[in-house]
Protein backbone atom coordinates (compact mmCIF):
# COMPACT_ATOMS: atom_id res chain seq x y z
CA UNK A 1 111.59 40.50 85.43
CA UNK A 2 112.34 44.33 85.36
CA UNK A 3 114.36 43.40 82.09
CA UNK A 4 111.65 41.60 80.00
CA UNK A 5 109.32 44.78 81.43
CA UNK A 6 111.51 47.43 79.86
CA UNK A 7 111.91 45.01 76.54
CA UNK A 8 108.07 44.93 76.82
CA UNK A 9 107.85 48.85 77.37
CA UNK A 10 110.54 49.28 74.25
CA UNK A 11 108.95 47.05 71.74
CA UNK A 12 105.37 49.13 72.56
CA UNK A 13 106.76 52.14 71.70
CA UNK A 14 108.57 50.99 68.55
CA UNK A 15 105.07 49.98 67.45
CA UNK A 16 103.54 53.13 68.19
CA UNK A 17 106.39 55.04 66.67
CA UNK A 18 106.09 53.35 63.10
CA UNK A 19 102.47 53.09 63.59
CA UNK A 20 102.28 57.12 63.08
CA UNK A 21 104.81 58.04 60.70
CA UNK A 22 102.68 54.88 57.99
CA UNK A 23 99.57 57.85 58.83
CA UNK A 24 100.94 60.22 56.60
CA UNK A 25 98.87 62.09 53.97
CA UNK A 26 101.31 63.76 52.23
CA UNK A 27 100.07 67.07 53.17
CA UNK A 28 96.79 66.25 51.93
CA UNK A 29 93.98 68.06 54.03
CA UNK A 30 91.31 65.08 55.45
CA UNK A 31 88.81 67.88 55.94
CA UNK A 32 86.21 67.67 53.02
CA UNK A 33 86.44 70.28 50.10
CA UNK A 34 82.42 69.76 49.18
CA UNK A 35 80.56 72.74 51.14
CA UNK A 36 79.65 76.70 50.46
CA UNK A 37 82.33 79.22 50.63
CA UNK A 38 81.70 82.77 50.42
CA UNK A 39 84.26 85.23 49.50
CA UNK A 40 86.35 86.71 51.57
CA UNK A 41 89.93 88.27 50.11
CA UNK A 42 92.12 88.27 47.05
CA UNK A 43 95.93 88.72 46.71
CA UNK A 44 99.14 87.92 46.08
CA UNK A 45 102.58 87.14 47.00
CA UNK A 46 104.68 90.19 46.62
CA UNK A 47 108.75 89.51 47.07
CA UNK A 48 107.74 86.17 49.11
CA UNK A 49 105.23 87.46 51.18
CA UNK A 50 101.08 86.94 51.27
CA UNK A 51 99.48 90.27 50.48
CA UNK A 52 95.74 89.73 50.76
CA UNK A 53 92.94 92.55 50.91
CA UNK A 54 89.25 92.25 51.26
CA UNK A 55 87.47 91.14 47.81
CA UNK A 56 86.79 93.83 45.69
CA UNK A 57 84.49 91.46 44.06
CA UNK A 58 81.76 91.56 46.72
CA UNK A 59 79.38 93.95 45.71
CA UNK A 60 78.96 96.92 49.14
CA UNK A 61 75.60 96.16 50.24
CA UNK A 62 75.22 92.70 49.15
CA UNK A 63 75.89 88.93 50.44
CA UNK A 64 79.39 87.63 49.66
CA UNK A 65 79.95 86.11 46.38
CA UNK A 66 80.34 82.77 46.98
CA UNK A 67 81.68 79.42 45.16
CA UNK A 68 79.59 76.08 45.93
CA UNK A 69 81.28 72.42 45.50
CA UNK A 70 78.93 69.81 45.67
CA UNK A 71 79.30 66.33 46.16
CA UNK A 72 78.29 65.56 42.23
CA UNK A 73 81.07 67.45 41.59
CA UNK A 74 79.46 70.74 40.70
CA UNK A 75 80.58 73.80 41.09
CA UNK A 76 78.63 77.05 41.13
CA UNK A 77 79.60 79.90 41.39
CA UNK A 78 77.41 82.95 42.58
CA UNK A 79 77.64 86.12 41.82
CA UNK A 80 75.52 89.28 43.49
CA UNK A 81 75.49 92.41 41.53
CA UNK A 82 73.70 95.59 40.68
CA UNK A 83 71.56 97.93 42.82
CA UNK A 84 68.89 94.97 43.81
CA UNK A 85 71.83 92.68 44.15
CA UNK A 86 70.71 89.91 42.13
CA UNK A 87 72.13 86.72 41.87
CA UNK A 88 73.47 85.54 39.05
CA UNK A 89 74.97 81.40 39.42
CA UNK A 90 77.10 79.78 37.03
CA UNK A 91 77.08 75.81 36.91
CA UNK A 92 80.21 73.98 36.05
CA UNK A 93 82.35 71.51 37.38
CA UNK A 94 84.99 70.48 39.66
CA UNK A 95 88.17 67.92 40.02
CA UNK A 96 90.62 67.65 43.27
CA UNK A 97 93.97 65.68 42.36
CA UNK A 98 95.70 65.66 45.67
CA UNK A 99 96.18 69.53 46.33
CA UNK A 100 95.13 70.58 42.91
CA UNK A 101 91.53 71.61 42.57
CA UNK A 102 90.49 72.06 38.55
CA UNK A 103 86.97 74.26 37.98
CA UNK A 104 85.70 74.24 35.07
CA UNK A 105 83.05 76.54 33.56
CA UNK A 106 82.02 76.12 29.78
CA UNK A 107 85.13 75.57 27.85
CA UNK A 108 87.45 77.18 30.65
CA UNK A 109 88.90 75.50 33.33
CA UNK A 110 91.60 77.14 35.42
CA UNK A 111 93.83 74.81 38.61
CA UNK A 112 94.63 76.00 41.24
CA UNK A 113 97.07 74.71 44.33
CA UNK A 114 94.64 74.04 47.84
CA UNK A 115 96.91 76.63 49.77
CA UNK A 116 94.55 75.88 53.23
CA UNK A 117 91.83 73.52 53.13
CA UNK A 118 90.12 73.66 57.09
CA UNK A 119 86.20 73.56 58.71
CA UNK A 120 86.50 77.28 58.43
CA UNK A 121 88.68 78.48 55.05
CA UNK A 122 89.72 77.56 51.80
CA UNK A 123 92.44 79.17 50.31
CA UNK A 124 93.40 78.87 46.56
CA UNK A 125 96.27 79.75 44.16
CA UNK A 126 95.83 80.01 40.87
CA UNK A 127 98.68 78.04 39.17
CA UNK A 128 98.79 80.43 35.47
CA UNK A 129 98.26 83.48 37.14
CA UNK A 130 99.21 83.67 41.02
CA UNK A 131 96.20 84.88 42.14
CA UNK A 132 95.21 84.12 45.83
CA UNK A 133 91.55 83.97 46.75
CA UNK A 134 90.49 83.20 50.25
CA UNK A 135 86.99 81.66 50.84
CA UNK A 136 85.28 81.26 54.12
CA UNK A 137 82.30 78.72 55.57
């Protein structure tokens, strides 16, 4: 009896042990990209380390500028500016391959790699240029 309990006990965990390793996403995020993201720093990596600083971007005084991805696939992207701040949004639109998210505004589109996708951050690197560019909800 004790053997056909441990068989029992063995087989279970077999089955939970393939069970997991088929729930791979191959480092795919399951959080959803769609949401508002103001933002928050720029960067690089410099000899194989992240150098990020605040976004010189974001106008003193103003809201964060901010990139939008909507479920219809839109993207906007807002801008604040000048001494009233004003708000300037550009419309476009957006494609997510796996960890690859493609914007594209009028005839430019630019990729970039989804460094951090989470409820709270999204972190992007350009794939032409390098650039880093950290947005947060």
């Amino acid at each position: 009896m004790k053997i056909k309990a441990i068989l029992l006990g063995m087989l279970s965990i077999g089955f939970l042990a393939t069970s997991c390793s088929s729930d791979d996403n191959e480092g795919e995020t399951i959080v959803p990209l769609q949401g508002k993201y103001n933002l928050s720093q720029t960067g690089s990596i410099v000899d194989g380390k992240e150098v990020l600083i605040d976004a010189v971007q974001n106008e003193e005084g103003c809201s964060r500028d901010y990139l939008e991805l909507r479920l219809s696939n839109a993207a906007v992207i807002g801008d604040y500016s000048g001494d009233n701040c004003a708000l300037v949004e550009t419309t476009g639109t957006y494609v997510r391959s796996h960890n690859d998210l493609t914007i594209t505004i009028g005839a430019i589109s630019t990729t970039s790699d989804i460094m951090n996708l989470t409820n709270k951050e999204l972190k992007l690197k350009d794939k032409a240029t390098g650039f880093i560019t950290v947005y947060t909800r």
